[in-house]
PDB file of N, CA and C in Angstrom:
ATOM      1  N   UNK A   1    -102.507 -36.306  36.556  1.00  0.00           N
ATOM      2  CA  UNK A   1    -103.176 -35.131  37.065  1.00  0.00           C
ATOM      3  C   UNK A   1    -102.611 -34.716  38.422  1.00  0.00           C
ATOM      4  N   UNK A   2    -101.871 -35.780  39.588  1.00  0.00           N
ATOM      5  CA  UNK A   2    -101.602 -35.793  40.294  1.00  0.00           C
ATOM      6  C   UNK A   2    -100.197 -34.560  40.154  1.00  0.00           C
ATOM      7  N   UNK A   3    -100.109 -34.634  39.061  1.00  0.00           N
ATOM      8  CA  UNK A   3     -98.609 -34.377  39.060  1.00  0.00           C
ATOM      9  C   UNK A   3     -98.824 -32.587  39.192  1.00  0.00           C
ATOM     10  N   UNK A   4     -99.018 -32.126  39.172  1.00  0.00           N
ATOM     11  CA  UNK A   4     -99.834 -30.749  38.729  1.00  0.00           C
ATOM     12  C   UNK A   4    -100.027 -29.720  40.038  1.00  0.00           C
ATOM     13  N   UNK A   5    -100.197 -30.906  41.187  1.00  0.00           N
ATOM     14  CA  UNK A   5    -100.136 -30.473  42.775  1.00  0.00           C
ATOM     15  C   UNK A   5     -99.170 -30.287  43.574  1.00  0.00           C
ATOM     16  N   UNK A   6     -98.419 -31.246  43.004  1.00  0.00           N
ATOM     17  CA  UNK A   6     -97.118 -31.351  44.056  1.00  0.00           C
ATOM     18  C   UNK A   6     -95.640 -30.167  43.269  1.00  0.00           C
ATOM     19  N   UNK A   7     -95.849 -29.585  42.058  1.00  0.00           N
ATOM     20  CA  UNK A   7     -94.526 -28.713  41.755  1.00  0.00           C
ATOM     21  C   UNK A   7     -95.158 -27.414  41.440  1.00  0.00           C
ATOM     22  N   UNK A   8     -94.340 -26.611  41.611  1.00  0.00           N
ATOM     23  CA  UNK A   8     -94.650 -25.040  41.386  1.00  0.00           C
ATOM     24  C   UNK A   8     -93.923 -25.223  40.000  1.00  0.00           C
ATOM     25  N   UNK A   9     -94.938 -23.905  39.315  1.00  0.00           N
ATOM     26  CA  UNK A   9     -94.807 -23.602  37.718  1.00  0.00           C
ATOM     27  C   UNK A   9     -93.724 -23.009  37.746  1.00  0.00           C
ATOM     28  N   UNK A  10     -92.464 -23.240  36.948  1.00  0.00           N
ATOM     29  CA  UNK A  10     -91.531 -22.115  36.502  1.00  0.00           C
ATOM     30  C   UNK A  10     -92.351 -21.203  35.474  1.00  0.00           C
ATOM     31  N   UNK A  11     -92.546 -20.302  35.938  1.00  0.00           N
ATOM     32  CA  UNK A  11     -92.938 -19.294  35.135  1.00  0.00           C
ATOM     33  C   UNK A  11     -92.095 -18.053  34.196  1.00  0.00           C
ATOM     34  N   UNK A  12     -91.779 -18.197  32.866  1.00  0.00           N
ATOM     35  CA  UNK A  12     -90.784 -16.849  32.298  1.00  0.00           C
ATOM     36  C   UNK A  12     -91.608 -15.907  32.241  1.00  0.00           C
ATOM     37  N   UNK A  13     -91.738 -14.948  32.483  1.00  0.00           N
ATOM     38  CA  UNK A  13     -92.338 -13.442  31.764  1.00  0.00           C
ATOM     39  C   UNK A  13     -91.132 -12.416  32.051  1.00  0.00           C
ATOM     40  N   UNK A  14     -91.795 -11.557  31.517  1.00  0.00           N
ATOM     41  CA  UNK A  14     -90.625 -10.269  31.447  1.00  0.00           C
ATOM     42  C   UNK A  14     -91.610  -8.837  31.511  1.00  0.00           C
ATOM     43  N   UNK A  15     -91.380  -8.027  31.625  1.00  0.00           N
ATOM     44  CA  UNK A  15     -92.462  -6.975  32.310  1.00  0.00           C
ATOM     45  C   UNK A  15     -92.904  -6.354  30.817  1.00  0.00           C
ATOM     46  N   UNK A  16     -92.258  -6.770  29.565  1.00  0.00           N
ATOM     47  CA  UNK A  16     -93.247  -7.052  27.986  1.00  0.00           C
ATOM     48  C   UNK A  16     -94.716  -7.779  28.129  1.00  0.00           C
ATOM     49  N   UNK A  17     -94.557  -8.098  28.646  1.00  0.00           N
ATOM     50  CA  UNK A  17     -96.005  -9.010  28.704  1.00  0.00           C
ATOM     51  C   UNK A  17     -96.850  -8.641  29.250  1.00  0.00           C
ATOM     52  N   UNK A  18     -96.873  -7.834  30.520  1.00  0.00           N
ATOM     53  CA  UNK A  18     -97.517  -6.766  31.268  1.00  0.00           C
ATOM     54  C   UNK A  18     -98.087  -5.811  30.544  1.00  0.00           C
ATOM     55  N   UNK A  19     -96.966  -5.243  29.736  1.00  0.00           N
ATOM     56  CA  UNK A  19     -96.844  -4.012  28.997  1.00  0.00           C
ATOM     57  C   UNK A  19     -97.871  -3.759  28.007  1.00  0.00           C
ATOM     58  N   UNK A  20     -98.328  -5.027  27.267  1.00  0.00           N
ATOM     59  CA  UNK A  20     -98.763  -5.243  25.928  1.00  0.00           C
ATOM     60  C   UNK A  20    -100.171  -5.890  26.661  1.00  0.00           C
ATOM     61  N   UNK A  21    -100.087  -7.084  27.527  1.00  0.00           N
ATOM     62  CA  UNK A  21    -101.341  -7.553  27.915  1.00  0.00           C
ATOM     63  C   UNK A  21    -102.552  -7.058  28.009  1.00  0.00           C
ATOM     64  N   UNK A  22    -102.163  -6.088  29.189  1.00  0.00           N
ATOM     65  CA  UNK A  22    -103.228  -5.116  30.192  1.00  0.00           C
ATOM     66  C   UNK A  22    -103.668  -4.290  29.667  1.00  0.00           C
ATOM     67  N   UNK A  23    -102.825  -3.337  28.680  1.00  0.00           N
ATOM     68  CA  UNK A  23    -103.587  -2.440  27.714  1.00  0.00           C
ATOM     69  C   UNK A  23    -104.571  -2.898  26.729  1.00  0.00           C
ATOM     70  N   UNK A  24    -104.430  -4.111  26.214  1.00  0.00           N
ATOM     71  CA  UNK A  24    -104.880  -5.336  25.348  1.00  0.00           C
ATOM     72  C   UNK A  24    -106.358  -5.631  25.916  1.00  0.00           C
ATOM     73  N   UNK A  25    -106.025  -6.262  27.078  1.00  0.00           N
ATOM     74  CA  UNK A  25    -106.927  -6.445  28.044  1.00  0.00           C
ATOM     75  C   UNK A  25    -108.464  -5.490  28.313  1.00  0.00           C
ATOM     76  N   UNK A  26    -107.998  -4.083  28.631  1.00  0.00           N
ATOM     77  CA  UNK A  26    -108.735  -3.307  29.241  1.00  0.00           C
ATOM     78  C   UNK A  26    -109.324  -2.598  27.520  1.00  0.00           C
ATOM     79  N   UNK A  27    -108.342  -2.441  26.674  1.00  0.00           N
ATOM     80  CA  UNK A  27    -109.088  -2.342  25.286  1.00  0.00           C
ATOM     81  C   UNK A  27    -110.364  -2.679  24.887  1.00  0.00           C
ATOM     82  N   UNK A  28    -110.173  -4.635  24.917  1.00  0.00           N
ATOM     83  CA  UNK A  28    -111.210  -5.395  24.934  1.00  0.00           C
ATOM     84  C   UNK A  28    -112.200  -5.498  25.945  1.00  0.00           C
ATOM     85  N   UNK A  29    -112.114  -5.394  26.866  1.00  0.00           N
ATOM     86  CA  UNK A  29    -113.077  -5.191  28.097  1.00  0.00           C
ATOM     87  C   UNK A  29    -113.838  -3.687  27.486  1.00  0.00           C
ATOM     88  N   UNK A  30    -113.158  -2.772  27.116  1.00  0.00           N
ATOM     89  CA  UNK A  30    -113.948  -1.699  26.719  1.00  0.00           C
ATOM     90  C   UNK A  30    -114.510  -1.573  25.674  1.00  0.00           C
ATOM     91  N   UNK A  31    -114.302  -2.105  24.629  1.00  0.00           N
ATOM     92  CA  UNK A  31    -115.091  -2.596  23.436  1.00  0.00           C
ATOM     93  C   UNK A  31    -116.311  -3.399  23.713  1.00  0.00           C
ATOM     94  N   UNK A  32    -116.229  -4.194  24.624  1.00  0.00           N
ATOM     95  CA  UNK A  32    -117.319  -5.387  24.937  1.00  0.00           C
ATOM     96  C   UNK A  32    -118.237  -4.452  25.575  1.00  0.00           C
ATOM     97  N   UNK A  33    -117.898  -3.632  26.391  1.00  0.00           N
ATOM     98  CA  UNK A  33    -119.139  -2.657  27.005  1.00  0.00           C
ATOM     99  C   UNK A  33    -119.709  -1.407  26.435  1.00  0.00           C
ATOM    100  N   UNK A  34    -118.817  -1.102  24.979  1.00  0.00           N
ATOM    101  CA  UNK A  34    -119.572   0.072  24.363  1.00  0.00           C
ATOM    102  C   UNK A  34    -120.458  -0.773  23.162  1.00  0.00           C
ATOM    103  N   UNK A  35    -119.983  -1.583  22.771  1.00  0.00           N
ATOM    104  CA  UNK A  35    -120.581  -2.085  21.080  1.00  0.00           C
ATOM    105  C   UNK A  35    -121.126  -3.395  21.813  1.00  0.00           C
ATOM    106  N   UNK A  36    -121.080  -4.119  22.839  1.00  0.00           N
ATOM    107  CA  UNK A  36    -122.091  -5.359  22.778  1.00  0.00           C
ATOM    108  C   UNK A  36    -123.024  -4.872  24.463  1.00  0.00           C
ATOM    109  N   UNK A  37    -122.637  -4.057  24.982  1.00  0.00           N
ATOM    110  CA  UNK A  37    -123.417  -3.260  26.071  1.00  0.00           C
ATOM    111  C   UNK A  37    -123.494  -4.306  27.477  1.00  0.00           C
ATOM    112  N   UNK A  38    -121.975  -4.777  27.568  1.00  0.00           N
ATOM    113  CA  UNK A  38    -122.074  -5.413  28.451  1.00  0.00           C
ATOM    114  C   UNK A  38    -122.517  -4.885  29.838  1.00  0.00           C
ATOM    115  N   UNK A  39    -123.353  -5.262  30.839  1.00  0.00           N
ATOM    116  CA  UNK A  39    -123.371  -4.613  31.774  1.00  0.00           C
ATOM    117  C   UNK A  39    -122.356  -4.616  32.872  1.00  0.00           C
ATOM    118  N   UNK A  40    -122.412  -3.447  33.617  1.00  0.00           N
ATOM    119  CA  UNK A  40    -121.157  -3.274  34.536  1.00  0.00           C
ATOM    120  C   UNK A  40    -120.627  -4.451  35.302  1.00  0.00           C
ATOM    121  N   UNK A  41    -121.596  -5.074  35.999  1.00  0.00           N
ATOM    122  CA  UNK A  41    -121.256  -6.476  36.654  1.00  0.00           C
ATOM    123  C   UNK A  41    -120.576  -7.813  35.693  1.00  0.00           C
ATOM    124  N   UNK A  42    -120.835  -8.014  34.494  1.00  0.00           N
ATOM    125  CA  UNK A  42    -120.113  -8.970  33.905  1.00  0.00           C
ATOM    126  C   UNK A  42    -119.025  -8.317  33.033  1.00  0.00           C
ATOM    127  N   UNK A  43    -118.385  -7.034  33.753  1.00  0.00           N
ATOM    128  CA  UNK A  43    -116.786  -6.512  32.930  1.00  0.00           C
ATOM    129  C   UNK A  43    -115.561  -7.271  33.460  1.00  0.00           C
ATOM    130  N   UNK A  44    -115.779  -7.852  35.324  1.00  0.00           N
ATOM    131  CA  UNK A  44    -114.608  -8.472  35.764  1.00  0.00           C
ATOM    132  C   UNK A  44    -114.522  -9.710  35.208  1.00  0.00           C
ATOM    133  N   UNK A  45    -116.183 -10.762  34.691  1.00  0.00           N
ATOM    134  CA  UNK A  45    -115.741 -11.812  34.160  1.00  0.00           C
ATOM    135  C   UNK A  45    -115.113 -11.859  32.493  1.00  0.00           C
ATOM    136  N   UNK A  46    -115.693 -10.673  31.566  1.00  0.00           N
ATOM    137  CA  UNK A  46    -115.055 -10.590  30.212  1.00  0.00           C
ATOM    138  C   UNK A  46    -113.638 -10.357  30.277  1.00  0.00           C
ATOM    139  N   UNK A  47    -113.226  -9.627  31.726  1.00  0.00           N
ATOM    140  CA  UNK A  47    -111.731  -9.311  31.350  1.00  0.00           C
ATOM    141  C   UNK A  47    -111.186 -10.502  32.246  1.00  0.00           C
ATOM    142  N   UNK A  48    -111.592 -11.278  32.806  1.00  0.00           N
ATOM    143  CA  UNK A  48    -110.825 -12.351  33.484  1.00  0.00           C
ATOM    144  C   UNK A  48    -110.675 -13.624  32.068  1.00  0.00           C
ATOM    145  N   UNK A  49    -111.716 -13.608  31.275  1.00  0.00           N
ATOM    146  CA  UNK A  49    -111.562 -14.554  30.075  1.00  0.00           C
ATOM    147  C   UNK A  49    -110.996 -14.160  29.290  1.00  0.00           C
ATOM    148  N   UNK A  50    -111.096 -12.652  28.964  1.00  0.00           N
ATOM    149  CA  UNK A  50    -109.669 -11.906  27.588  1.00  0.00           C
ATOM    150  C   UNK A  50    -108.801 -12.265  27.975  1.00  0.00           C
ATOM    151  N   UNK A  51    -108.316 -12.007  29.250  1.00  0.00           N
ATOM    152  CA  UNK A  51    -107.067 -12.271  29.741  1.00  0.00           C
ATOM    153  C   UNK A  51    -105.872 -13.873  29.985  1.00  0.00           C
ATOM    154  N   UNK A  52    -107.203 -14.480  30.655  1.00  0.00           N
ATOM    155  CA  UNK A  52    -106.883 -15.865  30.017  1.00  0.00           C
ATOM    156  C   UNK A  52    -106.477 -16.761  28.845  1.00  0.00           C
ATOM    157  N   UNK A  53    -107.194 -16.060  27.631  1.00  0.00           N
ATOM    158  CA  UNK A  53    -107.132 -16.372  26.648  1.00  0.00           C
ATOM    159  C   UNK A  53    -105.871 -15.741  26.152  1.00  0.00           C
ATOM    160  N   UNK A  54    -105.350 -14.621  26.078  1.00  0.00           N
ATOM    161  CA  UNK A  54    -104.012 -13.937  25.918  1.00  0.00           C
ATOM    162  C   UNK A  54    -102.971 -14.449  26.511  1.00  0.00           C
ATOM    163  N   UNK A  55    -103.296 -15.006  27.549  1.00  0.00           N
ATOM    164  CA  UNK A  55    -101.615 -15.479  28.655  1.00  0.00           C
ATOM    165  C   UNK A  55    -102.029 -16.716  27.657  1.00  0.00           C
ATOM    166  N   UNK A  56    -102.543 -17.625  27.647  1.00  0.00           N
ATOM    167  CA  UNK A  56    -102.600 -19.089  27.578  1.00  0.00           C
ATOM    168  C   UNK A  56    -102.136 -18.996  25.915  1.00  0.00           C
ATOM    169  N   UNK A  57    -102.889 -18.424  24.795  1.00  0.00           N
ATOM    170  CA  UNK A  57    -102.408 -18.580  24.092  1.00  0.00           C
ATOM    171  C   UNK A  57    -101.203 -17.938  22.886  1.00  0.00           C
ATOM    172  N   UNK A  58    -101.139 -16.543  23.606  1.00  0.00           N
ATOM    173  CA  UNK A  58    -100.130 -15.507  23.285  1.00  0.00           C
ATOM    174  C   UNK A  58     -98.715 -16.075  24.341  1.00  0.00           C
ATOM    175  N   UNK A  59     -98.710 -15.339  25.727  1.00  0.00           N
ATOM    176  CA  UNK A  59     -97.737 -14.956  26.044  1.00  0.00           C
ATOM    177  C   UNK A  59     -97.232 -16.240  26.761  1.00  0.00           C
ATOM    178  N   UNK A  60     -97.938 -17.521  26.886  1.00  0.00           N
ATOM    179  CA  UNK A  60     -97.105 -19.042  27.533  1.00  0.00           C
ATOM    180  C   UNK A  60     -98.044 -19.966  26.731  1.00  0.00           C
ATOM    181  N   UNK A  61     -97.517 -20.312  25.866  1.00  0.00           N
ATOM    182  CA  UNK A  61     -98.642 -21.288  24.811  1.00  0.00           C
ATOM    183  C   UNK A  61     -98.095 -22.675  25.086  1.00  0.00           C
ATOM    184  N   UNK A  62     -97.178 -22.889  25.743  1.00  0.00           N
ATOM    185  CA  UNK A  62     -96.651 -24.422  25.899  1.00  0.00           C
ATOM    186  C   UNK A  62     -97.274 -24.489  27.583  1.00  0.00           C
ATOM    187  N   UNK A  63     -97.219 -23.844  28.691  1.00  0.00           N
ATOM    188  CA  UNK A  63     -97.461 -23.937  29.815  1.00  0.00           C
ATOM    189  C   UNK A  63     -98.471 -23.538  30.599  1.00  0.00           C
ATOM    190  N   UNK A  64     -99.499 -24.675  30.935  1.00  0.00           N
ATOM    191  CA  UNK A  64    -101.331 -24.270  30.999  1.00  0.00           C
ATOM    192  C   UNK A  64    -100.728 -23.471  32.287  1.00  0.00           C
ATOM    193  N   UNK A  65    -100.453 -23.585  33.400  1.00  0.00           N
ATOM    194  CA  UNK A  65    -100.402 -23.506  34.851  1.00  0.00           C
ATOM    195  C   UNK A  65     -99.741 -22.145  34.895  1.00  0.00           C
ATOM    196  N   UNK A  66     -99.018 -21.450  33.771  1.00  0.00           N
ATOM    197  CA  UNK A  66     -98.152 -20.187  33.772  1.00  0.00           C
ATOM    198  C   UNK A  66     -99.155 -19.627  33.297  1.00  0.00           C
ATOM    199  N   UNK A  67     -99.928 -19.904  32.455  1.00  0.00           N
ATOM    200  CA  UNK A  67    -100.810 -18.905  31.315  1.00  0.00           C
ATOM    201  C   UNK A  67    -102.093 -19.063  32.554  1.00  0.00           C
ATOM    202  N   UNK A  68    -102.588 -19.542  33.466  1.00  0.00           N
ATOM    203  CA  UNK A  68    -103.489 -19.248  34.180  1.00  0.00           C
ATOM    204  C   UNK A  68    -103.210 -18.610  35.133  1.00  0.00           C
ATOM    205  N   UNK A  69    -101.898 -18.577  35.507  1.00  0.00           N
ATOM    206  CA  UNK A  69    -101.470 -17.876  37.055  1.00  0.00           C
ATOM    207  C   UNK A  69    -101.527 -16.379  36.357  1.00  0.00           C
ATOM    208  N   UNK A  70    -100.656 -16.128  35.636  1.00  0.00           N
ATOM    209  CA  UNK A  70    -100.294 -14.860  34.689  1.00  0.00           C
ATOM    210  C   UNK A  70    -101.860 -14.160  33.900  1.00  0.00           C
ATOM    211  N   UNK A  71    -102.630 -14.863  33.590  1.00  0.00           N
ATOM    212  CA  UNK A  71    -103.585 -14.643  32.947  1.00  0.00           C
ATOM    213  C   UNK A  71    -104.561 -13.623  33.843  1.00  0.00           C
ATOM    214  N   UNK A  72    -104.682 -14.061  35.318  1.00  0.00           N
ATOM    215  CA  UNK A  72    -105.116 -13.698  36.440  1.00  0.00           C
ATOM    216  C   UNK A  72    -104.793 -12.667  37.075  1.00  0.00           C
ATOM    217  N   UNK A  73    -103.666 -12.176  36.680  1.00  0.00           N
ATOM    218  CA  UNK A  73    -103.242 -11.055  37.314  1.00  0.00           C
ATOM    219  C   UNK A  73    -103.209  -9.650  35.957  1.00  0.00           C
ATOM    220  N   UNK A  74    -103.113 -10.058  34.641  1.00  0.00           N
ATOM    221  CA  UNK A  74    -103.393  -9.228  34.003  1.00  0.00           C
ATOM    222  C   UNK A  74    -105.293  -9.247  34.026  1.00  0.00           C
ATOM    223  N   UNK A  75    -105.777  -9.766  34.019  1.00  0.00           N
ATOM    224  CA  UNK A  75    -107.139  -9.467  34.575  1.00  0.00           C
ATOM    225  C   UNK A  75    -107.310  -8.288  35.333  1.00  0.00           C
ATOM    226  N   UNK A  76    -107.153  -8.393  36.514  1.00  0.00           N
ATOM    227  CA  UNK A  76    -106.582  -7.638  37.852  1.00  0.00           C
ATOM    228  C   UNK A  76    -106.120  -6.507  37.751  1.00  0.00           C
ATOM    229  N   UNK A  77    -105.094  -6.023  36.838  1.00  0.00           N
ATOM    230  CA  UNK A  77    -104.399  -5.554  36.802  1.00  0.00           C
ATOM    231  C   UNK A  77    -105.305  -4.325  35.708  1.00  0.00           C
ATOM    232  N   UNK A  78    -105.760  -4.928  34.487  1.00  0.00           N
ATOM    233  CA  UNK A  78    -106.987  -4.019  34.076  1.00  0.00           C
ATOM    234  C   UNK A  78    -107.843  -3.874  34.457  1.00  0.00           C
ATOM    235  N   UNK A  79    -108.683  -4.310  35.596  1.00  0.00           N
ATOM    236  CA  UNK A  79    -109.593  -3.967  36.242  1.00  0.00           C
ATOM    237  C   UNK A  79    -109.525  -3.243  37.484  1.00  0.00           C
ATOM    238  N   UNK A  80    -108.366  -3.026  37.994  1.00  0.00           N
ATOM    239  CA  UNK A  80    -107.454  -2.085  39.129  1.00  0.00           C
ATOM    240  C   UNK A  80    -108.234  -0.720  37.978  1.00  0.00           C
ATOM    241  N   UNK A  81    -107.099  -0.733  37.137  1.00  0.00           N
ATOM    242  CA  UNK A  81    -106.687   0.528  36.056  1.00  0.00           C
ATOM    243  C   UNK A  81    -108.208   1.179  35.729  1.00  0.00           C
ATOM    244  N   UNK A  82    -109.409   0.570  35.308  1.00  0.00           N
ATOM    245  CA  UNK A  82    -110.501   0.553  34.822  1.00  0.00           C
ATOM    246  C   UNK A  82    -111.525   1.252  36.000  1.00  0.00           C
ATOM    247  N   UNK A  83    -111.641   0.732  37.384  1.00  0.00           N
ATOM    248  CA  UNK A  83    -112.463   0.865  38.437  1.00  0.00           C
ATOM    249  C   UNK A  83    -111.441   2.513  38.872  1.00  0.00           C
ATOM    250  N   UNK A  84    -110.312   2.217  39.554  1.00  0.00           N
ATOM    251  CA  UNK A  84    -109.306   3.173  39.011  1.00  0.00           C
ATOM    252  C   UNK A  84    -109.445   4.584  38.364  1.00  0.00           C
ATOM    253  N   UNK A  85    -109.592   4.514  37.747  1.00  0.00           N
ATOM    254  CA  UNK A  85    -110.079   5.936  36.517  1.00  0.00           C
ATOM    255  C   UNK A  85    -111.432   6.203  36.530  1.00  0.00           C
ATOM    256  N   UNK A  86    -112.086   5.261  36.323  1.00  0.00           N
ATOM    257  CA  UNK A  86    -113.321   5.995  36.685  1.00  0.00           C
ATOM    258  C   UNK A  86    -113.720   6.376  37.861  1.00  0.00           C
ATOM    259  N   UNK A  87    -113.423   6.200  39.145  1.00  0.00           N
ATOM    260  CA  UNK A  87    -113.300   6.510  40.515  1.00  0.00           C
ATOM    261  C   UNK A  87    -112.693   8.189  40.321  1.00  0.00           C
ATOM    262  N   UNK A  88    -111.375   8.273  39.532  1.00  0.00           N
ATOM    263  CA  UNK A  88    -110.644   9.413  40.206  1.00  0.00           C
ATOM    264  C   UNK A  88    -111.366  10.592  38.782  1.00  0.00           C
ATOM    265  N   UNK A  89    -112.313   9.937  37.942  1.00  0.00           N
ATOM    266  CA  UNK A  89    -113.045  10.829  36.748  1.00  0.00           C
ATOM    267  C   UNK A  89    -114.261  11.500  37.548  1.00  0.00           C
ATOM    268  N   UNK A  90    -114.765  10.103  38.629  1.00  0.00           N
ATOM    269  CA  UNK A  90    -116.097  10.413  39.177  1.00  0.00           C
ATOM    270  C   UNK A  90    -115.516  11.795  40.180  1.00  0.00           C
ATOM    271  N   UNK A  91    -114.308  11.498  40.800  1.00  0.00           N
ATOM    272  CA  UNK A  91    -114.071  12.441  42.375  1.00  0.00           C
ATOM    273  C   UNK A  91    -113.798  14.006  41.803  1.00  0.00           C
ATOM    274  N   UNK A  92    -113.443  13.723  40.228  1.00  0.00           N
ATOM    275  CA  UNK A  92    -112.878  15.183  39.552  1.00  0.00           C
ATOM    276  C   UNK A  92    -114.161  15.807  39.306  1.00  0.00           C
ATOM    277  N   UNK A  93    -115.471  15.246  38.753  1.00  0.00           N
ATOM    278  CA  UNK A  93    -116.463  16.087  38.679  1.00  0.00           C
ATOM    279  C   UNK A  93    -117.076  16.094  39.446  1.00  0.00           C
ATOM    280  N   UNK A  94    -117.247  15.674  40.509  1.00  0.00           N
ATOM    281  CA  UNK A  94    -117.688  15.928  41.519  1.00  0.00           C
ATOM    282  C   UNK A  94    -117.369  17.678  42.588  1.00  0.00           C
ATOM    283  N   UNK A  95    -116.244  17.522  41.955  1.00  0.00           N
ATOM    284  CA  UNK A  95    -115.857  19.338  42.764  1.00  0.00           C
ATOM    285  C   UNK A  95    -116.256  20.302  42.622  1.00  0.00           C
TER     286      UNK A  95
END
């Protein structure tokens, strides 16, 4: 377990994984809040676990420490996009 602290993950991705993830990601995050009515406050934890679950077992299935670092930022990355749009939907009707 020790071992896990002391080396940094080589991590492969390629900006495919981004590409396919996050849209993936924010899909499912939006499904979970129209058909199971998730409320607004538990959307960052459904898309931090979609996302996890996609890096870990899609896009690095041999490497726990890549699929959690990576997993974390496509999280992020749909929830940027998500808070994001509805911010610049809210500022448009607002005028």
């Amino acid at each position: 377990m020790i071992w896990l602290l002391t080396e940094f993950p080589t991590i492969h991705t390629n900006v495919w994984d981004a590409l396919w993830a996050v849209p993936v990601t924010l899909a499912l995050v939006l499904i979970a809040k129209w058909v199971f009515h998730v409320r607004p406050a538990w959307l960052s934890t459904v898309s931090t676990v979609v996302a996890l679950v996609l890096s870990n077992f899609i896009s690095h299935p041999h490497n726990l420490s890549a699929g959690i670092f990576m997993g974390i930022f496509y999280s992020g990355a749909a929830m940027g996009l998500l808070y994001s749009l509805q911010q610049s939907y809210l500022a448009y009707r607002a005028k």
